[in-house]
Protein backbone atom coordinates (compact mmCIF):
# COMPACT_ATOMS: atom_id res chain seq x y z
CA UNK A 1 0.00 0.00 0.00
CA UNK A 2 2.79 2.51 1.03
CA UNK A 3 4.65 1.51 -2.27
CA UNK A 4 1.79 2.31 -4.62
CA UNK A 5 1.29 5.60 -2.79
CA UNK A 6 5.08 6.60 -3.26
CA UNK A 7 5.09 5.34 -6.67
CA UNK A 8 2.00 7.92 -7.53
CA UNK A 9 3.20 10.68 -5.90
CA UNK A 10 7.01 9.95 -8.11
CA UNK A 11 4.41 9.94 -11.22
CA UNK A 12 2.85 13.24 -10.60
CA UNK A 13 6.09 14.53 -9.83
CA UNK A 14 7.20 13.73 -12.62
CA UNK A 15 4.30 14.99 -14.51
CA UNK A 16 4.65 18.23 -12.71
CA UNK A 17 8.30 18.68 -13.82
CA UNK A 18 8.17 18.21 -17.58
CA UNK A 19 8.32 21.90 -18.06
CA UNK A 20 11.50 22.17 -16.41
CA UNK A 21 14.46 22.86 -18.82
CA UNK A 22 15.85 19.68 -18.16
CA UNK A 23 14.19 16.56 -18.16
CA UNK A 24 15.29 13.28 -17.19
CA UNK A 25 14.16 9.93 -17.82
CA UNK A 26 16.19 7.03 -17.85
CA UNK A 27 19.11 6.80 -19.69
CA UNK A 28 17.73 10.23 -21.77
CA UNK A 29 18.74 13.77 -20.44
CA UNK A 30 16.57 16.63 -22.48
CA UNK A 31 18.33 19.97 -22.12
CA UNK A 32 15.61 22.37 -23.76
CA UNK A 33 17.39 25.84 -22.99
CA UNK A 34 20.72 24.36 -25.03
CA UNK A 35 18.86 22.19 -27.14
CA UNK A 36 20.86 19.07 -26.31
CA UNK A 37 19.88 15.39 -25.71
CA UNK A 38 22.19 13.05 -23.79
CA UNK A 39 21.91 9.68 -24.33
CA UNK A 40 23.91 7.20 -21.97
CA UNK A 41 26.91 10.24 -21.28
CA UNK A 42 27.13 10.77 -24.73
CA UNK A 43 25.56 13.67 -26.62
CA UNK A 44 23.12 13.35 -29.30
CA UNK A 45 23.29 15.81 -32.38
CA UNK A 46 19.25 16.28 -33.11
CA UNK A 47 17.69 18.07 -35.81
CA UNK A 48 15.25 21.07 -34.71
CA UNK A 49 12.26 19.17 -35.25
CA UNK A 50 13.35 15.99 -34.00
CA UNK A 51 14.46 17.68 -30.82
CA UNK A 52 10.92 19.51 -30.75
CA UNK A 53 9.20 16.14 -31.14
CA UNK A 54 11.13 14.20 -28.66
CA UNK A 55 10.92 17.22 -26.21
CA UNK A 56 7.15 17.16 -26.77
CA UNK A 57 6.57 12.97 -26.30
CA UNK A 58 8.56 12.77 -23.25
CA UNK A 59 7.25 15.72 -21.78
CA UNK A 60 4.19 13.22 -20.66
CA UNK A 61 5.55 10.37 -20.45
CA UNK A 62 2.99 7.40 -20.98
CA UNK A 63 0.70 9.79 -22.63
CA UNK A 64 -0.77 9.16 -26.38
CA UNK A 65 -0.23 12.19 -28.58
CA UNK A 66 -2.86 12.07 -31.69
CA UNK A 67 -0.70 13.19 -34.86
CA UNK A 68 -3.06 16.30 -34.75
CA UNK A 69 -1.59 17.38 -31.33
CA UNK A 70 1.92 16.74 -32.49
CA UNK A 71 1.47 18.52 -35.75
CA UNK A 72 0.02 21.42 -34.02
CA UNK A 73 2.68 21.28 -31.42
CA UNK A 74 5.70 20.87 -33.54
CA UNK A 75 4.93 22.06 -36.96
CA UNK A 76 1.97 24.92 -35.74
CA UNK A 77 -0.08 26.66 -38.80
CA UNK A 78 2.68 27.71 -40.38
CA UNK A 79 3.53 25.10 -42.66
CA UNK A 80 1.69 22.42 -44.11
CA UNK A 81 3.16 18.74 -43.77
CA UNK A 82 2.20 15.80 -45.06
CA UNK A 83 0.75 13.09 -42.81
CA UNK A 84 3.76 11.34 -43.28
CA UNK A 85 6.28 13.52 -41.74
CA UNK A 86 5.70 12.60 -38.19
CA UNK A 87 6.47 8.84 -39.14
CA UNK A 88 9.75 10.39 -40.73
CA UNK A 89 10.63 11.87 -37.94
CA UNK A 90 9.85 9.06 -35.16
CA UNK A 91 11.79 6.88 -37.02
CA UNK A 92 14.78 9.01 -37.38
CA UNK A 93 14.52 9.41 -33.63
CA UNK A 94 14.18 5.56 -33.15
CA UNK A 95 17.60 5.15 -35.44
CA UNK A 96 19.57 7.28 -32.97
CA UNK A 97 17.87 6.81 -29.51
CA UNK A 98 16.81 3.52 -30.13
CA UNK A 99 13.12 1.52 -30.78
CA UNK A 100 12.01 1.15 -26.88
CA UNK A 101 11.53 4.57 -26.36
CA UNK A 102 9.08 5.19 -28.77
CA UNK A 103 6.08 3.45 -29.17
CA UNK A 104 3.28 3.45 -31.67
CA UNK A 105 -0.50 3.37 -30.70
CA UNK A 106 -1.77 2.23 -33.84
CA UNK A 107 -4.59 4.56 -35.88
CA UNK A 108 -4.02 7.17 -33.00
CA UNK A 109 -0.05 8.39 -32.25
CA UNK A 110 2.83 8.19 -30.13
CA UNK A 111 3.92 7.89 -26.53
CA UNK A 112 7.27 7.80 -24.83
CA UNK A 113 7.76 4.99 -22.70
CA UNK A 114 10.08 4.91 -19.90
């Protein structure tokens, strides 16, 4: 019982500290005022939009984003994308940070998985 409760109040911690310039989760380090990602010590040279996306996913870790939400996000009105640009993307992500990150919820979006 006293587990569970520590383990919820580490989640909404957690949830309350995603829009802190640095974000931690497991072997990942998100620097958004530098624009860096850390990966296992070793620093990870990401794209704008890449960063933007990954920034965004882990950001709620767990959480679904619909394509909409990221498109809105990450892109905004400014320019129109095709539908396939977030799959682009995540997969360029999942080449350098690797597939278990990442997940797909299929017909919906993405999450970031601890």
């Amino acid at each position: 019982m006293l587990v569970s409760k520590v383990k919820a109040l580490l989640r909404r911690l957690k949830t309350e500290d995603a829009t802190a310039a640095e974000v931690r989760i497991g072997d990942i380090i998100i620097n958004r005022e530098e624009y860096k990602v850390i990966l296992k010590g070793k620093e990870l040279i990401l794209p704008r939009k890449e960063f933007e996306l990954l920034s965004l996913l882990a950001s709620k870790p767990g959480k679904v984003f619909k394509r909409g939400d990221i498109l809105d996000a990450v892109w905004g009105n400014e320019v129109i994308v095709g539908g396939r640009t977030i799959d682009v993307h995540i997969r360029k992500l999942r080449e350098k940070i690797g597939d278990h990150y990442l997940k797909t919820t299929k017909g919906v979006g993405y999450k970031f998985v601890e």
